[in-house]
C-alpha atoms as a PDB file:
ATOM      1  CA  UNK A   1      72.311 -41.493  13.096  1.00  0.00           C
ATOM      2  CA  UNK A   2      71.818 -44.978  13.789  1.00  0.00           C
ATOM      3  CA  UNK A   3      71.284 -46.732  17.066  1.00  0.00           C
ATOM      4  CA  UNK A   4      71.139 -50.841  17.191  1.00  0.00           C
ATOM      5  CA  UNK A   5      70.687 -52.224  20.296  1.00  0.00           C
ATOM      6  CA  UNK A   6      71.248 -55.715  20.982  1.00  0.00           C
ATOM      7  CA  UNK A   7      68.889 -57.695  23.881  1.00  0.00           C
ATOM      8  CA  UNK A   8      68.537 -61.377  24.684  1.00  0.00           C
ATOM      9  CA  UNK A   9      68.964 -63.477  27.685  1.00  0.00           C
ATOM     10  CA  UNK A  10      72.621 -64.743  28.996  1.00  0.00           C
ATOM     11  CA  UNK A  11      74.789 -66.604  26.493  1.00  0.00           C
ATOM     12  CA  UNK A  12      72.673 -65.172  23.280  1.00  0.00           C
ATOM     13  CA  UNK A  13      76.221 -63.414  21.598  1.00  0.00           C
ATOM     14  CA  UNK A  14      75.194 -59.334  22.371  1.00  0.00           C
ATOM     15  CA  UNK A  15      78.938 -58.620  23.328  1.00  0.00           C
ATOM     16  CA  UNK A  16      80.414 -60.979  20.597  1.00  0.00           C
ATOM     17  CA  UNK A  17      77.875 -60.005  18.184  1.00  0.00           C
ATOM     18  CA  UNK A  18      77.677 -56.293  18.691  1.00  0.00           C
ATOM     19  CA  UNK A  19      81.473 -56.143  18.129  1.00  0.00           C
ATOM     20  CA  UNK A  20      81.709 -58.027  14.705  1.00  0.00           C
ATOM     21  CA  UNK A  21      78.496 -55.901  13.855  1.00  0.00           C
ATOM     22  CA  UNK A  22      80.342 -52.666  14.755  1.00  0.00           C
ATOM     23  CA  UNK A  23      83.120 -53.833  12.819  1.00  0.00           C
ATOM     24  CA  UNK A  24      81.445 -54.691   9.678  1.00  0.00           C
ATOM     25  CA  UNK A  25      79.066 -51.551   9.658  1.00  0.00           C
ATOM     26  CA  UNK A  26      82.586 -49.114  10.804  1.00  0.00           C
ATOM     27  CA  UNK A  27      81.009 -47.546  13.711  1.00  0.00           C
ATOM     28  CA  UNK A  28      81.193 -47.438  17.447  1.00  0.00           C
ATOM     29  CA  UNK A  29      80.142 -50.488  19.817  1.00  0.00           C
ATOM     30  CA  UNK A  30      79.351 -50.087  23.439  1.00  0.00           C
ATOM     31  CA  UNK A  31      78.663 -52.585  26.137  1.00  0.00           C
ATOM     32  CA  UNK A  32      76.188 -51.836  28.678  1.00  0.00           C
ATOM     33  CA  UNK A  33      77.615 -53.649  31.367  1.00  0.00           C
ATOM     34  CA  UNK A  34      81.441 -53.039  30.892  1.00  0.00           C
ATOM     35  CA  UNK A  35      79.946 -49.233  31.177  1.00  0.00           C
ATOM     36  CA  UNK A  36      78.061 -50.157  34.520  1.00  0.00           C
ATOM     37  CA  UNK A  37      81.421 -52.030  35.760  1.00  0.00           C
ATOM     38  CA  UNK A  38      83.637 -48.953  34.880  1.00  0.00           C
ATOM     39  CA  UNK A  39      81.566 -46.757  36.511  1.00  0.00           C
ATOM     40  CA  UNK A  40      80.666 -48.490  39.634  1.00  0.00           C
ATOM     41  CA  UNK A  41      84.065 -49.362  39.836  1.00  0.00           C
ATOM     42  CA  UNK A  42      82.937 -52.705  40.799  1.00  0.00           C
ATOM     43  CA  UNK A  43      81.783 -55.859  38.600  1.00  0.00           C
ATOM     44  CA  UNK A  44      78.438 -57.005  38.018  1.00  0.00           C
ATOM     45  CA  UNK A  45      78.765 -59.980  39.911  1.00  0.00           C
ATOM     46  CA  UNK A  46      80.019 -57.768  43.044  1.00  0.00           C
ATOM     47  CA  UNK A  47      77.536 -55.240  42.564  1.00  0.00           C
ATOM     48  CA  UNK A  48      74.390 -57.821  43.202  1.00  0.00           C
ATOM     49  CA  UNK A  49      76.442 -59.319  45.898  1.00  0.00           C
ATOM     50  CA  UNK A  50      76.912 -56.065  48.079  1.00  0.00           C
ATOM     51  CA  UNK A  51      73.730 -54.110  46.867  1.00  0.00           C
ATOM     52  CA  UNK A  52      71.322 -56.365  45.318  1.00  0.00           C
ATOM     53  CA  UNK A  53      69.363 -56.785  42.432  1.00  0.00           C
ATOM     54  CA  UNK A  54      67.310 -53.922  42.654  1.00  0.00           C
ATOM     55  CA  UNK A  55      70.393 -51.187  42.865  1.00  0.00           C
ATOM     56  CA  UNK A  56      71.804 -52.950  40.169  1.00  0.00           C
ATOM     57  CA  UNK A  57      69.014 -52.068  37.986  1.00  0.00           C
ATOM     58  CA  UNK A  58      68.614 -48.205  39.092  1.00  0.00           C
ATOM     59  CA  UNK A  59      72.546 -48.180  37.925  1.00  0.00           C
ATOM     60  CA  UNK A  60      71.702 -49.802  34.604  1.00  0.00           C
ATOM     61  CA  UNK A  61      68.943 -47.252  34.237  1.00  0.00           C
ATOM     62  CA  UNK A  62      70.927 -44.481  35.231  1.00  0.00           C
ATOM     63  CA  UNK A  63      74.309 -45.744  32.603  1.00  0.00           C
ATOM     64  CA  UNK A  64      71.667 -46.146  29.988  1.00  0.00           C
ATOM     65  CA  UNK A  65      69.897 -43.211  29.989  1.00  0.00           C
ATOM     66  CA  UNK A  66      73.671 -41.164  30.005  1.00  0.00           C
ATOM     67  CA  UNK A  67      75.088 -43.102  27.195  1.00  0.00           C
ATOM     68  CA  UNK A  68      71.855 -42.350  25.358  1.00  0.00           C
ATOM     69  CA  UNK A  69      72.016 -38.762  26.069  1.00  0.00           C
ATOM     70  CA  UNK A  70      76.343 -38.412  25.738  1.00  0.00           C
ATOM     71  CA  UNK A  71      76.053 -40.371  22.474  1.00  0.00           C
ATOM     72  CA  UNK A  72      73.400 -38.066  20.635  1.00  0.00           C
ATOM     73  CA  UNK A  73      74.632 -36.590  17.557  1.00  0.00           C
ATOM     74  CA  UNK A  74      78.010 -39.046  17.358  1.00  0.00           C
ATOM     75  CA  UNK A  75      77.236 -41.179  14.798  1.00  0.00           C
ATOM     76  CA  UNK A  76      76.046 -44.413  14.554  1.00  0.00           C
ATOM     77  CA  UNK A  77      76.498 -46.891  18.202  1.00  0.00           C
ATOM     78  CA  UNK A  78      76.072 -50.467  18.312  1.00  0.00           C
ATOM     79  CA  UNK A  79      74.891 -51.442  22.222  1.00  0.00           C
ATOM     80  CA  UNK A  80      74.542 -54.683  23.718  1.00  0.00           C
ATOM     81  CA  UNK A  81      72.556 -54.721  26.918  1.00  0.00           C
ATOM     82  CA  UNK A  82      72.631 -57.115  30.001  1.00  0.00           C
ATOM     83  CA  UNK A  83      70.223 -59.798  29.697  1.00  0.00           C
ATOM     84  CA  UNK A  84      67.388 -57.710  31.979  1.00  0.00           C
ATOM     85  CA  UNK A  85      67.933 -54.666  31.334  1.00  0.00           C
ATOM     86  CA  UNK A  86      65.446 -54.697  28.380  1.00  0.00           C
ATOM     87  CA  UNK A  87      62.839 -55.726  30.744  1.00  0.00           C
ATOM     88  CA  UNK A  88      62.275 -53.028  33.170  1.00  0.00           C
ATOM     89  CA  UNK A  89      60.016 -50.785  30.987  1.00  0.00           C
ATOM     90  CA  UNK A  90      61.744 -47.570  31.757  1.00  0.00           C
ATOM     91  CA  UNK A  91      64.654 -48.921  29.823  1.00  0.00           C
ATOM     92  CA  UNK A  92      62.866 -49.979  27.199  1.00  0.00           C
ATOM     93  CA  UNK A  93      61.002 -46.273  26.866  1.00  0.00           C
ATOM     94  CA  UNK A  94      64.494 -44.946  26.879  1.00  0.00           C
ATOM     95  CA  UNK A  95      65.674 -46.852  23.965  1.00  0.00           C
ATOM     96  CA  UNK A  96      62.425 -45.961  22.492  1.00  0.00           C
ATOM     97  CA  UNK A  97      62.362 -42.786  23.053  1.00  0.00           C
ATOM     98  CA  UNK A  98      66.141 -42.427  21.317  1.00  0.00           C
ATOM     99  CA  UNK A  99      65.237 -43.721  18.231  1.00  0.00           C
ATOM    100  CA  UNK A 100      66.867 -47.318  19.224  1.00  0.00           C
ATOM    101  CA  UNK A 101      65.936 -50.170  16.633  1.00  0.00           C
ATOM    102  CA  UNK A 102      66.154 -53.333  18.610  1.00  0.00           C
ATOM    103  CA  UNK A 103      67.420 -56.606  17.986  1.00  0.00           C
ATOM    104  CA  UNK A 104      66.506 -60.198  19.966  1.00  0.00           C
ATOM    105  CA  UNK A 105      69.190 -62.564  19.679  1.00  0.00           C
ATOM    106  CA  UNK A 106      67.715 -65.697  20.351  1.00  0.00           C
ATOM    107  CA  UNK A 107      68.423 -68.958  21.769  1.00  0.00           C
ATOM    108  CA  UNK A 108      66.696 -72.184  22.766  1.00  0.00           C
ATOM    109  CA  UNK A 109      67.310 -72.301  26.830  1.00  0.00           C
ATOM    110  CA  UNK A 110      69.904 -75.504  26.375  1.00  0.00           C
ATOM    111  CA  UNK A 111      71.678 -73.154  24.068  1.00  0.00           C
ATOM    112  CA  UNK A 112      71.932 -70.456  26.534  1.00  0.00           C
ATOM    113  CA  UNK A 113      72.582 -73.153  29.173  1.00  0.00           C
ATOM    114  CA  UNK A 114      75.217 -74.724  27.119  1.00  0.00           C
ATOM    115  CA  UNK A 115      77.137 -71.323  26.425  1.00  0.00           C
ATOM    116  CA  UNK A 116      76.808 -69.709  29.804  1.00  0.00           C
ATOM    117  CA  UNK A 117      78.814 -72.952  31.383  1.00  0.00           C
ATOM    118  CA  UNK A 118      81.311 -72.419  28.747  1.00  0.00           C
ATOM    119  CA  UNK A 119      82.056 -69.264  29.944  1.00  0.00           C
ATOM    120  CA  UNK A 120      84.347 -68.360  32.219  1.00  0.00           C
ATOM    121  CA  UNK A 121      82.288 -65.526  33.443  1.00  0.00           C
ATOM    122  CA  UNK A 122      80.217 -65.050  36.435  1.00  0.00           C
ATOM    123  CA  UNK A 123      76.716 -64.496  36.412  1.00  0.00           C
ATOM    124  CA  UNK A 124      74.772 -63.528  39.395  1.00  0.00           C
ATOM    125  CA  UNK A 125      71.406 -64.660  38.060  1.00  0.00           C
ATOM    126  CA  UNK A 126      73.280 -67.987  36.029  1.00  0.00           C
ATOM    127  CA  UNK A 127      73.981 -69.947  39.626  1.00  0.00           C
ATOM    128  CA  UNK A 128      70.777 -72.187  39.997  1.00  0.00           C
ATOM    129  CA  UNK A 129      69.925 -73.841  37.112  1.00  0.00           C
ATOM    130  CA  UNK A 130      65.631 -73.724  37.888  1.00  0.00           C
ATOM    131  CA  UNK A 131      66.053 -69.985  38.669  1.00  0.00           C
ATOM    132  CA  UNK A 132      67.870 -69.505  34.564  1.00  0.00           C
ATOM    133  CA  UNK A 133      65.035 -71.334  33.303  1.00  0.00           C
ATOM    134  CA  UNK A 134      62.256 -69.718  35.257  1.00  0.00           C
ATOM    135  CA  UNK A 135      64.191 -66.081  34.726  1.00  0.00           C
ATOM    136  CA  UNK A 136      64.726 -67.612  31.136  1.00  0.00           C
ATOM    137  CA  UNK A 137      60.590 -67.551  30.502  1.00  0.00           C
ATOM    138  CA  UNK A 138      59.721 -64.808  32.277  1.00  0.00           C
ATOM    139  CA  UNK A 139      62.079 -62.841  30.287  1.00  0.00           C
ATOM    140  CA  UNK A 140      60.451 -64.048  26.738  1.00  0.00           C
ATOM    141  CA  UNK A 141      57.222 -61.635  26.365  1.00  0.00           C
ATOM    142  CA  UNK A 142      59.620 -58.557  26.977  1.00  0.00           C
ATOM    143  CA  UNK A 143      62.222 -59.653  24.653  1.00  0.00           C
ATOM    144  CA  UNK A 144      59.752 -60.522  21.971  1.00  0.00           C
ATOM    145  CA  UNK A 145      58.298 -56.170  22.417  1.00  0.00           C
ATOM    146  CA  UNK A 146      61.941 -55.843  20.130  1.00  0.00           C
ATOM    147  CA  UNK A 147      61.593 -55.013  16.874  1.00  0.00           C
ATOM    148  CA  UNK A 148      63.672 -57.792  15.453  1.00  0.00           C
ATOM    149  CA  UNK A 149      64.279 -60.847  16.016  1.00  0.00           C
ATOM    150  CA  UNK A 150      67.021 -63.110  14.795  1.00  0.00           C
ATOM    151  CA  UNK A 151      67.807 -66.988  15.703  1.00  0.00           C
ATOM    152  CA  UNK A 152      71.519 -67.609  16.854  1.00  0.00           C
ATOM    153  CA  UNK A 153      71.217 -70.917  17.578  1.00  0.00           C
ATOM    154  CA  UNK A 154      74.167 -72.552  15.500  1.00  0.00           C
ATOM    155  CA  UNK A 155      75.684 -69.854  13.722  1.00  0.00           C
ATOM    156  CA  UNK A 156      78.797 -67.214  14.698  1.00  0.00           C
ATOM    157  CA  UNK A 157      78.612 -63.944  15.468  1.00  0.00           C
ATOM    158  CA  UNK A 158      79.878 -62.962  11.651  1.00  0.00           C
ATOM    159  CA  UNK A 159      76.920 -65.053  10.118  1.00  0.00           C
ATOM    160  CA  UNK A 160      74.318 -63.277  13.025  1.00  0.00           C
ATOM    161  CA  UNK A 161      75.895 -59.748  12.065  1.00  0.00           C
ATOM    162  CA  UNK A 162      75.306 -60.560   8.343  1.00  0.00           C
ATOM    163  CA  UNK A 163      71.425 -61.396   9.143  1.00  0.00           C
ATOM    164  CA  UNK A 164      71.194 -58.039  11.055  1.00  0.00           C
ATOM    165  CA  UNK A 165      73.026 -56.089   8.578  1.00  0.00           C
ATOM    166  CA  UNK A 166      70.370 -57.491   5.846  1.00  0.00           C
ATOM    167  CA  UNK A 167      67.682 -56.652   8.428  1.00  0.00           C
ATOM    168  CA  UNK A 168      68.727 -52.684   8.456  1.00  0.00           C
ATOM    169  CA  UNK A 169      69.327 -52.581   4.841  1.00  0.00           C
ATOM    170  CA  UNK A 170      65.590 -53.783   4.299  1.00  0.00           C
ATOM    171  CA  UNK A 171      64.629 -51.787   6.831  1.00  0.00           C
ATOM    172  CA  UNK A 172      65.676 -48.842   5.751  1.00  0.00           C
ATOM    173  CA  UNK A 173      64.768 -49.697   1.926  1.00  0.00           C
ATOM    174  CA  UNK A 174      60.715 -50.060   2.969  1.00  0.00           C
ATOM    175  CA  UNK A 175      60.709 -54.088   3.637  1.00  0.00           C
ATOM    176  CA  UNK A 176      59.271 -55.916   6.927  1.00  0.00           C
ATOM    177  CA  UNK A 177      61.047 -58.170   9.222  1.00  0.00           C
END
């Protein structure tokens, strides 16, 4: 059983991504935070707004470490995870712990910027542009702890699934990243 979990910051593709890669490797996908929004029965956005960052995060924990467990022994999963969810270290021992391979989609910050306006999505931590770029740094030396890493910066999500595809074949043939 495989597990290929997508991180990055805002904007990097994980959603878009992690569905063509599900597609094109015929197995299932899962979103982090459409899991957390189910759940909660609440979106992310109203989440932070009535119970703050920090309960937020104790809920990602808490999805993550069930969807881990639930999906054991079901075949290969494709997950893209919120943009900090990777950081908090118990998350990342989780994933680690399960066997996860993960993958950094990467962006340069006007990218991200660029991508995130585009969207017509909300984004608690997206509102001030100074607090994106100073969450957008501090966010770097935990995404970089992935095991792979792959540029996105002009290219679709087909091309970056392609790219990660190659990375698992190699991967699981001997070869390096």
């Amino acid at each position: 059983m495989r597990r290929v979990v997508l991180i990055g910051f805002m904007g990097a593709g994980k959603t878009t991504v992690g569905r063509a890669l599900a597609e094109k490797l015929r197995c299932a996908f899962r979103d982090l935070d459409d899991m957390i929004e189910r759940r909660d029965g609440r979106t992310i956005a109203q989440i932070f707004n009535s119970a703050g960052e920090p309960a937020f995060r104790r809920l990602e924990s808490d999805v993550l470490r069930d969807l881990l467990q639930d999906s054991k022994g079901n075949g290969d999963l494709i997950l893209a995870l919120g943009g900090g969810a990777f950081v908090q270290a118990e998350n990342r021992a989780q994933l680690e712990q399960a066997g996860s391979t993960t993958v950094w989609l990467e962006a340069p910050l006007a990218e991200l910027e660029r991508r995130c306006m585009a969207e017509n999505k909300e984004r608690p931590l997206a509102r001030e542009q100074e607090r994106f770029t100073r969450l957008f740094a501090a966010r770097q030396a935990d995404y970089a702890l992935a095991q792979f890493r792959v540029q996105t910066e002009n290219k679709g999500p087909h091309q970056v699934a392609a790219e990660i595809e190659e990375l698992l074949k190699q991967r699981q043939s001997g070869g390096r990243k």
